[in-house]
N, C-alpha and C. Protein backbone atom coordinates (compact mmCIF):
# COMPACT_ATOMS: atom_id res chain seq x y z
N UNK A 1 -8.31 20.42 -8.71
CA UNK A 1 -8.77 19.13 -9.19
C UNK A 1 -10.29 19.03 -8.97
N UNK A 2 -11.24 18.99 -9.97
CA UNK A 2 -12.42 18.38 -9.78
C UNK A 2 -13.13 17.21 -8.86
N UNK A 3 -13.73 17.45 -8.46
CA UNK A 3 -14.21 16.03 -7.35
C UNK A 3 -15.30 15.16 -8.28
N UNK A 4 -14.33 14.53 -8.73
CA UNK A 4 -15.38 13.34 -9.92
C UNK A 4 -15.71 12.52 -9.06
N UNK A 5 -16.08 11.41 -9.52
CA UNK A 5 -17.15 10.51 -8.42
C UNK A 5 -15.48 9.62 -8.24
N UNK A 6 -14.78 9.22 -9.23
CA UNK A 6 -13.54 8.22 -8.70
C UNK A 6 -12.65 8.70 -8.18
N UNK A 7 -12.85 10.07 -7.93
CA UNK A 7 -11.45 11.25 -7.50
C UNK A 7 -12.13 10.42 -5.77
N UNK A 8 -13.63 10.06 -5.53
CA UNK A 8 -14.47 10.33 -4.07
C UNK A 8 -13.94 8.58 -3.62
N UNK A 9 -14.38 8.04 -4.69
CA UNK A 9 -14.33 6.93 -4.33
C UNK A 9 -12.71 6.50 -3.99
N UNK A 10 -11.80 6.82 -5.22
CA UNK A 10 -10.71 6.70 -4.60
C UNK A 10 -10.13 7.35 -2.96
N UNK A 11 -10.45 8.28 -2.53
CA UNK A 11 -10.32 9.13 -1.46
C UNK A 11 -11.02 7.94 -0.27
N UNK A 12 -12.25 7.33 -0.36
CA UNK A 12 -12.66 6.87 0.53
C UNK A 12 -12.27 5.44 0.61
N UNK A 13 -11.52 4.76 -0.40
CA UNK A 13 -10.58 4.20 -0.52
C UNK A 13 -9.40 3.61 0.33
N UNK A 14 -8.88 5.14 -0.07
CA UNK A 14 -7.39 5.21 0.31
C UNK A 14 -7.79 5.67 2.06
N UNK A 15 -8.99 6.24 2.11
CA UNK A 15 -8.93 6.78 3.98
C UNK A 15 -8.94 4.92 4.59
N UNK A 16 -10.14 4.22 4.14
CA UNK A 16 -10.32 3.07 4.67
C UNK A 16 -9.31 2.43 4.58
N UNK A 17 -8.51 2.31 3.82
CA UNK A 17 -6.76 1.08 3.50
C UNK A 17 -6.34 1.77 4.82
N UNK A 18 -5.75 2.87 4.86
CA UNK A 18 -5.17 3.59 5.88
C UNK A 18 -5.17 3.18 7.41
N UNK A 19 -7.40 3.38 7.60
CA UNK A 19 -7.33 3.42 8.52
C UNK A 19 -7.06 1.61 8.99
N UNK A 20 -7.79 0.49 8.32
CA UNK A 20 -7.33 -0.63 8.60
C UNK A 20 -5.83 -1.11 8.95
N UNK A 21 -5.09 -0.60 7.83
CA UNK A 21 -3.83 -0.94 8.30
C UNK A 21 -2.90 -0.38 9.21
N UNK A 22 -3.12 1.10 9.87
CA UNK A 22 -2.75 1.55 11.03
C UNK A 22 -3.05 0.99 11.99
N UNK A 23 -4.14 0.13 11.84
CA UNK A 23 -4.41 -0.55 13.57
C UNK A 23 -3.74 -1.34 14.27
N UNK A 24 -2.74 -2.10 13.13
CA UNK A 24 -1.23 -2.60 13.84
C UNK A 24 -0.95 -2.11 15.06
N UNK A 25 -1.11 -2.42 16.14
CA UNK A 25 0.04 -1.69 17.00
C UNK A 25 1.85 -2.06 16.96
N UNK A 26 2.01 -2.52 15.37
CA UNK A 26 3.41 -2.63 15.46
C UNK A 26 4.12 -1.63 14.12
N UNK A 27 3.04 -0.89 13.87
CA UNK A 27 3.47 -0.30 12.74
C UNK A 27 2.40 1.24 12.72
N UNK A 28 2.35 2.05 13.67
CA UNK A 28 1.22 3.12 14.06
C UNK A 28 2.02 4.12 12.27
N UNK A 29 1.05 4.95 11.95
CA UNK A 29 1.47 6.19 11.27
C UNK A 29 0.00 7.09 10.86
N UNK A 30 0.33 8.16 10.61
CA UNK A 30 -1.49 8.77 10.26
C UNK A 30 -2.21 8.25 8.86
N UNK A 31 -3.16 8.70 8.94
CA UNK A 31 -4.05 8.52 7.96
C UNK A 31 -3.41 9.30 6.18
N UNK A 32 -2.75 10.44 7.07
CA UNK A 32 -2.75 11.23 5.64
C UNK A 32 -1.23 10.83 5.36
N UNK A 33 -0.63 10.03 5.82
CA UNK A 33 0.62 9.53 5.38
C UNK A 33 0.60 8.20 5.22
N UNK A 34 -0.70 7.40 5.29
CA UNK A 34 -1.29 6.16 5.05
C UNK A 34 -1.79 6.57 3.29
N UNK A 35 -2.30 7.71 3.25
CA UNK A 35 -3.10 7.94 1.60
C UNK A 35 -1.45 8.35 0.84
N UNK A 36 -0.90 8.85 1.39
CA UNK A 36 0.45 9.30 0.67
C UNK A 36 1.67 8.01 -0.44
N UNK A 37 1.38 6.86 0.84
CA UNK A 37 1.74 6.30 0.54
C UNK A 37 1.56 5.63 -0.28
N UNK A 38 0.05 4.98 -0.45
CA UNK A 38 -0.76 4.38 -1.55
C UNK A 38 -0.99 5.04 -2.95
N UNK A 39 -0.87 6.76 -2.73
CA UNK A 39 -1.21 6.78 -4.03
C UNK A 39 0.29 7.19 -4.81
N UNK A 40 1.24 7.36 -4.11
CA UNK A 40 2.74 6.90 -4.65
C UNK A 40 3.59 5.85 -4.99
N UNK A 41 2.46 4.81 -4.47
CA UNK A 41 2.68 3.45 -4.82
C UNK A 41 1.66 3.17 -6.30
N UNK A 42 0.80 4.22 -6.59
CA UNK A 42 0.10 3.89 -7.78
C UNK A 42 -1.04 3.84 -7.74
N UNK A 43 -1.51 3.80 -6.46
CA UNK A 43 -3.38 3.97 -5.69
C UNK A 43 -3.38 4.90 -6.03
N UNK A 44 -4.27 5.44 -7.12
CA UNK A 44 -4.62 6.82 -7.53
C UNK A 44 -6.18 6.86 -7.82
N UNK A 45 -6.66 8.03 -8.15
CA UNK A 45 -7.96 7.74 -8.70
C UNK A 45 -8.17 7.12 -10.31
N UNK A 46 -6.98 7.85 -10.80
CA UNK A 46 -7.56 7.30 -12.07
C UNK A 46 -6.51 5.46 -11.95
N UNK A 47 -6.93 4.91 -10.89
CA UNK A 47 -6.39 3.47 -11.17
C UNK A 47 -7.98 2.91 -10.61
N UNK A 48 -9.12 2.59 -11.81
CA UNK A 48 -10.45 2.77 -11.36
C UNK A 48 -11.15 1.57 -12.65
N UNK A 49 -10.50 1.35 -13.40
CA UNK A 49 -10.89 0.56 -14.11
C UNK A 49 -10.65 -1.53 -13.93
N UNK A 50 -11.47 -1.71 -13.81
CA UNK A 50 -11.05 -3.56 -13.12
C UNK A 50 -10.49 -3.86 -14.20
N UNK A 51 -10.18 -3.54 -15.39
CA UNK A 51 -9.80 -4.33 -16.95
C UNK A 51 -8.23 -3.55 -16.62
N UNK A 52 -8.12 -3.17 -15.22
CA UNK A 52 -6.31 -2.37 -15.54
C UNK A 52 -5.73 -3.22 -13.84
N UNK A 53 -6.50 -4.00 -13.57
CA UNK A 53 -6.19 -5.03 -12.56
C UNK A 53 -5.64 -6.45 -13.38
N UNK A 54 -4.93 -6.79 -12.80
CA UNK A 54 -4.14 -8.20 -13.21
C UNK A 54 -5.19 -9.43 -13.21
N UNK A 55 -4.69 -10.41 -14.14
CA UNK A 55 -5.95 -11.46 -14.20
C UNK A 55 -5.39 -12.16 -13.40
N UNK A 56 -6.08 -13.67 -13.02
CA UNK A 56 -5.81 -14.58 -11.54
C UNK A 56 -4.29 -14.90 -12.21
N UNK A 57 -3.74 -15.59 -13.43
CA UNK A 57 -2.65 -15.44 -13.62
C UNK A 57 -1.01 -14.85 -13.28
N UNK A 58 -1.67 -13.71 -12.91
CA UNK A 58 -0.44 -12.26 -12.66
C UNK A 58 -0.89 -12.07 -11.47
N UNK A 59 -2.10 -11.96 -10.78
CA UNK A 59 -2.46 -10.96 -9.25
C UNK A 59 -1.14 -11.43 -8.37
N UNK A 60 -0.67 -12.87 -8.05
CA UNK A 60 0.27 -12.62 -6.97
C UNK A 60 1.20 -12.33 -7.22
N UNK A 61 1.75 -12.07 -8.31
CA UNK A 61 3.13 -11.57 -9.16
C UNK A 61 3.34 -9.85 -8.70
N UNK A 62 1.87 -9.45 -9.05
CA UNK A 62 1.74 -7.99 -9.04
C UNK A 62 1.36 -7.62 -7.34
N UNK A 63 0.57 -8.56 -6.89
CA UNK A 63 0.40 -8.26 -5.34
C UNK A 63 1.78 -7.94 -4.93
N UNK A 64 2.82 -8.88 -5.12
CA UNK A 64 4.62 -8.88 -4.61
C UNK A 64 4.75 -7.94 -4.90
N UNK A 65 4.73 -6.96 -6.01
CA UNK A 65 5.41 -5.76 -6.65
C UNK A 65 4.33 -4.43 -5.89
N UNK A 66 2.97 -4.67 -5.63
CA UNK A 66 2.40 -3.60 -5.21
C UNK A 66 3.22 -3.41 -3.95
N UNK A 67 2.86 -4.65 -2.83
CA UNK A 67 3.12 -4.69 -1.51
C UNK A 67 5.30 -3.93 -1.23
N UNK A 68 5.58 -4.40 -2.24
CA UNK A 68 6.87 -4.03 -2.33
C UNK A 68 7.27 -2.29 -2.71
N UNK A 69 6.11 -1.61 -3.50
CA UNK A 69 6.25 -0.74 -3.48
C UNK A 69 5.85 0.10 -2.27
N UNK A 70 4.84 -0.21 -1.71
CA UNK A 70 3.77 0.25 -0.50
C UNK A 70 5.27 0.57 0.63
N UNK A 71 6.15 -0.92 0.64
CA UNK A 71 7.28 -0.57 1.63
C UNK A 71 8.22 0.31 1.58
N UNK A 72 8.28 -0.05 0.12
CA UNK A 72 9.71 1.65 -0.15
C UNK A 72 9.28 3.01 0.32
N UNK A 73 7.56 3.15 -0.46
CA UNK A 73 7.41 4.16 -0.32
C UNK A 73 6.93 4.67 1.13
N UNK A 74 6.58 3.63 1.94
CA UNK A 74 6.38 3.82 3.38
C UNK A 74 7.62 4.38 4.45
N UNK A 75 8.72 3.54 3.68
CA UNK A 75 10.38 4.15 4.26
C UNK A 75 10.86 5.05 3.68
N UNK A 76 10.24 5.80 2.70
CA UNK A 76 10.70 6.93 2.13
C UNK A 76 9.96 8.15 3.45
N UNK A 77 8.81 7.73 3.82
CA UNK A 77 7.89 8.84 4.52
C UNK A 77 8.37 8.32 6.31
N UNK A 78 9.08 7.55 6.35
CA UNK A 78 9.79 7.38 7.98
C UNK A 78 9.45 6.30 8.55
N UNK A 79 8.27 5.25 7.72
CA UNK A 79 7.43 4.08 8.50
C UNK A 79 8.73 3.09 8.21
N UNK A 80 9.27 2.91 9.18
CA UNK A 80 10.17 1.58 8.75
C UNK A 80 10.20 0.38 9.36
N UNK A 81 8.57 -0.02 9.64
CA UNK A 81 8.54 -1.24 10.06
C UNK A 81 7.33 -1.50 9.28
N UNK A 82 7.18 -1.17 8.03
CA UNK A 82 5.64 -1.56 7.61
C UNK A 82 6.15 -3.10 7.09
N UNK A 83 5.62 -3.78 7.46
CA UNK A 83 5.63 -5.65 6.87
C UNK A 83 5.00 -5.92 5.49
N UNK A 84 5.02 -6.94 5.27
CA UNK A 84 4.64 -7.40 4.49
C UNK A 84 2.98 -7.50 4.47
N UNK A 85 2.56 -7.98 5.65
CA UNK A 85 0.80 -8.00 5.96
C UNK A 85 0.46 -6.45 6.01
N UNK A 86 0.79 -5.50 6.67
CA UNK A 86 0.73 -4.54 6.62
C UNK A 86 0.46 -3.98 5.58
N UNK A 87 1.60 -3.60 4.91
CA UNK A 87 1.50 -3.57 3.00
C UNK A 87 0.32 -4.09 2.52
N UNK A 88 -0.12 -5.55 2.55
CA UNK A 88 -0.83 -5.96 2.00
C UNK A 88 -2.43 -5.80 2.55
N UNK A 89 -2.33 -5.43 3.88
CA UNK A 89 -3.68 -4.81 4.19
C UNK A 89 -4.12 -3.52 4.03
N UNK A 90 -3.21 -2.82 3.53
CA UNK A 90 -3.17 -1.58 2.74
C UNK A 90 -3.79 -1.69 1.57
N UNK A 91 -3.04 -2.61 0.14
CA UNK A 91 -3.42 -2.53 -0.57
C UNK A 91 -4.72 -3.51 -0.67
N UNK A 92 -5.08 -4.74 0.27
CA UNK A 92 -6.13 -5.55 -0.33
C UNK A 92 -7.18 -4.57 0.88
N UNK A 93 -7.07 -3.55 1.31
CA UNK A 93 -8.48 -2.50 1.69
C UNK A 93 -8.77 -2.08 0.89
N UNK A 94 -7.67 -1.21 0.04
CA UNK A 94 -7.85 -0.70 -1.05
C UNK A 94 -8.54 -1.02 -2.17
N UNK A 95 -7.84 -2.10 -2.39
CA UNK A 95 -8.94 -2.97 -4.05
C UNK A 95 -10.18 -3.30 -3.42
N UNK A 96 -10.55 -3.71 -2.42
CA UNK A 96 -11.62 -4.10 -1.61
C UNK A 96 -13.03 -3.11 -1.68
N UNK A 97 -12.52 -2.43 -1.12
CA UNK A 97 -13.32 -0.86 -1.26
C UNK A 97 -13.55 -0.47 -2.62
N UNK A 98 -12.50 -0.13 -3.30
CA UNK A 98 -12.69 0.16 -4.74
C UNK A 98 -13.48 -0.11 -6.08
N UNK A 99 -12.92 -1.72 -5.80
CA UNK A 99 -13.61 -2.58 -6.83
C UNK A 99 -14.45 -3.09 -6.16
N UNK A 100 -14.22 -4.27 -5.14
CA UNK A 100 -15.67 -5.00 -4.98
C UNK A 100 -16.94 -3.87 -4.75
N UNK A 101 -16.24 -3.77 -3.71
CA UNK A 101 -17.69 -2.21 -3.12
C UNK A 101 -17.97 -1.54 -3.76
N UNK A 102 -17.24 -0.86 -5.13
CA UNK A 102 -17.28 -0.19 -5.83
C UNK A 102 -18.05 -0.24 -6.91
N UNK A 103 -18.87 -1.78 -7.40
CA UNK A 103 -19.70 -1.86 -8.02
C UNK A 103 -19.48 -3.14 -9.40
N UNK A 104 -18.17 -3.43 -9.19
CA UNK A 104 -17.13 -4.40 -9.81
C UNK A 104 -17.15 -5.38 -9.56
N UNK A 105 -17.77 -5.99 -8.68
CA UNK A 105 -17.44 -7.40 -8.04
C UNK A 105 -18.11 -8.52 -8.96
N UNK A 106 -18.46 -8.42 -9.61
CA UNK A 106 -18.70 -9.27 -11.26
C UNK A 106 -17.69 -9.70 -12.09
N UNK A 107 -16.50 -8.71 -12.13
CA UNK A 107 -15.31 -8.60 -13.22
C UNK A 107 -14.82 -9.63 -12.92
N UNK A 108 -14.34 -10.67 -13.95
CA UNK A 108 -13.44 -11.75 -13.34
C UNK A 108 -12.19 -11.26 -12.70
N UNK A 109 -11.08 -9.89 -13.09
CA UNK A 109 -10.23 -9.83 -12.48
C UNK A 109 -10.60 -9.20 -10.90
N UNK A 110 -11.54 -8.87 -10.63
CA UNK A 110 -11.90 -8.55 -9.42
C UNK A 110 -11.96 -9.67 -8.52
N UNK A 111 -12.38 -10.81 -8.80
CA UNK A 111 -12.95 -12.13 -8.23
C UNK A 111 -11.93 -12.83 -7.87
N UNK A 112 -10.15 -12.10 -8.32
CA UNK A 112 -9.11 -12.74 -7.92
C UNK A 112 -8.44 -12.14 -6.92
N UNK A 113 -8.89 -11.01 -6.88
CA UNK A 113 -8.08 -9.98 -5.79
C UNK A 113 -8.11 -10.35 -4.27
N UNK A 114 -6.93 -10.25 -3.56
CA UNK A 114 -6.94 -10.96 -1.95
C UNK A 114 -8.07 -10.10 -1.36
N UNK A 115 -8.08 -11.00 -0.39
CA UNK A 115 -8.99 -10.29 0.74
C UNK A 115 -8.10 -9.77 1.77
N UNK A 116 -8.56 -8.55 2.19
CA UNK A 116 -8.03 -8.47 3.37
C UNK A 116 -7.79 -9.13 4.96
N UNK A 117 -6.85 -9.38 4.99
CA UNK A 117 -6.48 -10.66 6.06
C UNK A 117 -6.43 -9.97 7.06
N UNK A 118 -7.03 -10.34 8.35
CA UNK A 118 -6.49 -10.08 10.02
C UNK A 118 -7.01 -10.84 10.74
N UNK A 119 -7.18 -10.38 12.16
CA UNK A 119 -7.14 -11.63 13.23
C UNK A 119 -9.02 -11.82 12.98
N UNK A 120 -10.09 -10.82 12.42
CA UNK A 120 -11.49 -11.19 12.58
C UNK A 120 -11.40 -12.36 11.46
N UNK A 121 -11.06 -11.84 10.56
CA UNK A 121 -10.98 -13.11 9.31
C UNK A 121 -11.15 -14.53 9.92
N UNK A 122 -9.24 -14.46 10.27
CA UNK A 122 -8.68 -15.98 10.58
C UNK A 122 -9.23 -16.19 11.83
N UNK A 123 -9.81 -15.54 13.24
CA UNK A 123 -10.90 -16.13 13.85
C UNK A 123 -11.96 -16.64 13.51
N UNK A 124 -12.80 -16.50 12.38
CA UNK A 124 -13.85 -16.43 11.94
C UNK A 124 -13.51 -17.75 10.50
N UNK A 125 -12.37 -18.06 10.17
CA UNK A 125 -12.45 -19.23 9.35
C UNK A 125 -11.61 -20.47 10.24
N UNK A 126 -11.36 -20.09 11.26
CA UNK A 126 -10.82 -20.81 12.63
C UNK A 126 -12.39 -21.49 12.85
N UNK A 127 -13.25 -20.60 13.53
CA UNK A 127 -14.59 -20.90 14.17
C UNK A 127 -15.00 -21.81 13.41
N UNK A 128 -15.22 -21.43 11.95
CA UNK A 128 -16.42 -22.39 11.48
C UNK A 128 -15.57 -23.11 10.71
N UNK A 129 -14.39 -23.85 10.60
CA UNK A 129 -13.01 -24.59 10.44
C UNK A 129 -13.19 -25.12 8.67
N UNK A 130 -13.14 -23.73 8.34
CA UNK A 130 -13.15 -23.97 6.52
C UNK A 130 -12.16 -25.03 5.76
N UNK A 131 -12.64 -25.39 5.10
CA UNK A 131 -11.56 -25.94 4.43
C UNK A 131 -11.19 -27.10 5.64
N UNK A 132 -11.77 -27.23 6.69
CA UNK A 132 -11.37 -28.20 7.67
C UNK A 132 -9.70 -28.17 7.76
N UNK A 133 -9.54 -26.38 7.85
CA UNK A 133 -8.50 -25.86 8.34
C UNK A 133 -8.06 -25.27 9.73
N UNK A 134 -8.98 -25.52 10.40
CA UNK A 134 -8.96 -24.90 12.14
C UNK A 134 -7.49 -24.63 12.70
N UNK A 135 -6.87 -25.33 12.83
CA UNK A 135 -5.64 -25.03 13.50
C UNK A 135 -4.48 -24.41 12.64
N UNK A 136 -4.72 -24.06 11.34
CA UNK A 136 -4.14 -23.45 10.00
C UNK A 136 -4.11 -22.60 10.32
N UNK A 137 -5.93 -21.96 10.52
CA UNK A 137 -5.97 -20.83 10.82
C UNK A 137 -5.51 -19.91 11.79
N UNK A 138 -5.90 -20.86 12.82
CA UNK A 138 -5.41 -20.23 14.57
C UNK A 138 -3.90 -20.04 14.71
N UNK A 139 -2.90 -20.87 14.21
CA UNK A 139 -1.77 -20.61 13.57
C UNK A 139 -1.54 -19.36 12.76
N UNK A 140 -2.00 -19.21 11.58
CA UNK A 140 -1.82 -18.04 11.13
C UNK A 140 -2.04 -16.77 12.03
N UNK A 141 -3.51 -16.47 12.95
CA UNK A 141 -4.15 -15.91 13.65
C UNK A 141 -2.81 -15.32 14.69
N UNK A 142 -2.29 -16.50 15.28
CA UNK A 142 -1.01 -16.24 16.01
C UNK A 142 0.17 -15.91 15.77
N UNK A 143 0.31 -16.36 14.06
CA UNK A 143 1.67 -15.44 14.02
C UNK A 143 1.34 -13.48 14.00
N UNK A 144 0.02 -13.38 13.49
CA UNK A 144 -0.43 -11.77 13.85
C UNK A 144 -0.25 -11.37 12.27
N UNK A 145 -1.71 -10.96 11.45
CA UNK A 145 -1.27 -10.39 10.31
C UNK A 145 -0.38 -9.34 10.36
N UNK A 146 0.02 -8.52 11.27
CA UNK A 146 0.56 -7.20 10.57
C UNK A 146 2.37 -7.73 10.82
N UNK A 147 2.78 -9.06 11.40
CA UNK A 147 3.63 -9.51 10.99
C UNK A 147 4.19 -10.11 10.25
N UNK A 148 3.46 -10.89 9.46
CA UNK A 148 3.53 -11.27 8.27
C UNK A 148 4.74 -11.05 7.31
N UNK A 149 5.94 -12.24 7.18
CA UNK A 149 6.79 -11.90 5.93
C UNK A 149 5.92 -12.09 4.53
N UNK A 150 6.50 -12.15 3.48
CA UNK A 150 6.15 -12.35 2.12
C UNK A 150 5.58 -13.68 2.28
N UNK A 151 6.68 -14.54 2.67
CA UNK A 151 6.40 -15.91 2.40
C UNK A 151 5.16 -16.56 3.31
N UNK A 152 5.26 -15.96 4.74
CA UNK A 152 3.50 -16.05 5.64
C UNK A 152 2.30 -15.63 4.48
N UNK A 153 2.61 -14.33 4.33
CA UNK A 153 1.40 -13.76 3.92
C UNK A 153 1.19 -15.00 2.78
N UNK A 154 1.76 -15.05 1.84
CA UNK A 154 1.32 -15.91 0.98
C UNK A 154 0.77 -17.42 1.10
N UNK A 155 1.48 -18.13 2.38
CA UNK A 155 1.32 -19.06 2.18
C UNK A 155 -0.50 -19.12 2.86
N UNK A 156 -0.38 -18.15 3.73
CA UNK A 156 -2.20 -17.78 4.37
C UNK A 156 -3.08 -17.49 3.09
N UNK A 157 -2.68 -16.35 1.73
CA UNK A 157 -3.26 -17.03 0.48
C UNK A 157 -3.40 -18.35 -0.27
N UNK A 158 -2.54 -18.71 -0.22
CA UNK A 158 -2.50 -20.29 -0.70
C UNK A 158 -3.59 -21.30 0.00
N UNK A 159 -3.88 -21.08 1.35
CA UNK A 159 -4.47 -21.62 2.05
C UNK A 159 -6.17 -21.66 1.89
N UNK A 160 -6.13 -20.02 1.68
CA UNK A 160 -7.87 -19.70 1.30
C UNK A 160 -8.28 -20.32 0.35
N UNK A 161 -7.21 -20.38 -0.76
CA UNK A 161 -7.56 -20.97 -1.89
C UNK A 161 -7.37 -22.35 -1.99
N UNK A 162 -6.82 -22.93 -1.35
CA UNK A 162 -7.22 -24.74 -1.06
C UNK A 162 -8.62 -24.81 -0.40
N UNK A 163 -8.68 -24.05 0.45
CA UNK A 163 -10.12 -24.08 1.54
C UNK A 163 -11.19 -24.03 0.45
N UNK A 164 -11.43 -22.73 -0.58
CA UNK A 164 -12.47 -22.52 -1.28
C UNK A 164 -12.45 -23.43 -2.26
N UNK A 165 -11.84 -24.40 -2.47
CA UNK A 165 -11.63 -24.98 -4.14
C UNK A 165 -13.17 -26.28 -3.60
């Protein structure tokens, strides 16, 4: 395989999703079975174009279906406690790195994509009490992203997006 520039970028990508979301201490696995997983879930290089990302319409439709794949394919490779936050700090490192960092962060479908959630975040929109959400946050903060069901994780999206409106 050629080392194109999105073969690099994807690679540095998929190392960073990895290494963020291994830091769970409730869900440990390596790095190269962190990239395994993502790009069998569809994290590939050639998934590099923001016009092949979902518009604000579809993103949490498709977030459910990414994060859902991330789990199968995580229990296919032996991880069988990857969560829902987990999953999803997998894949929102991933788009993170990719697209925003990647030079994309203009695209409107980029501008919909989650952020990656953990305890610096929700300390840090705790502190300066966004959305005059302080105890939302510290709440969330305490249930622990990498525990996170579907319905947490989301409702901590729902939240950013009342805060920013």
């Amino acid at each position: 395989m050629t080392n194109t520039i999105e073969l690099h970028k994807h690679k540095f990508a998929a190392w960073s999703a990895s290494t963020a979301a291994r830091a769970s201490p409730l869900c440990r696995f390596d790095v190269v079975t962190g990239i395994a997983v993502l790009e069998s879930a569809g994290f590939t290089s050639e998934f590099s174009e923001p016009s092949s990302l979902p518009g604000p319409e579809n993103i949490d439709t498709e977030h459910l279906a990414w994060r859902d794949k991330l789990m199968v394919e995580a229990s296919t490779r032996g991880i069988k406690n990857l969560t829902h936050g987990v999953a999803a700090k997998l894949a929102n490192t991933y788009l993170k790195v990719r697209f925003v960092c990647g030079g994309h962060h203009e695209h409107p479908n980029v501008g919909h994509l989650h952020p990656p959630i953990d305890r610096l975040l929700l300390d840090g929109l705790a502190d300066e009490n966004v959305g005059g959400f302080a105890k939302e946050w510290r709440r969330y903060r305490d249930w622990g992203w990498s525990n996170f069901s579907s319905e947490q994780y989301e409702q901590v999206i729902s939240q950013i997006r009342l805060a920013l409106r």
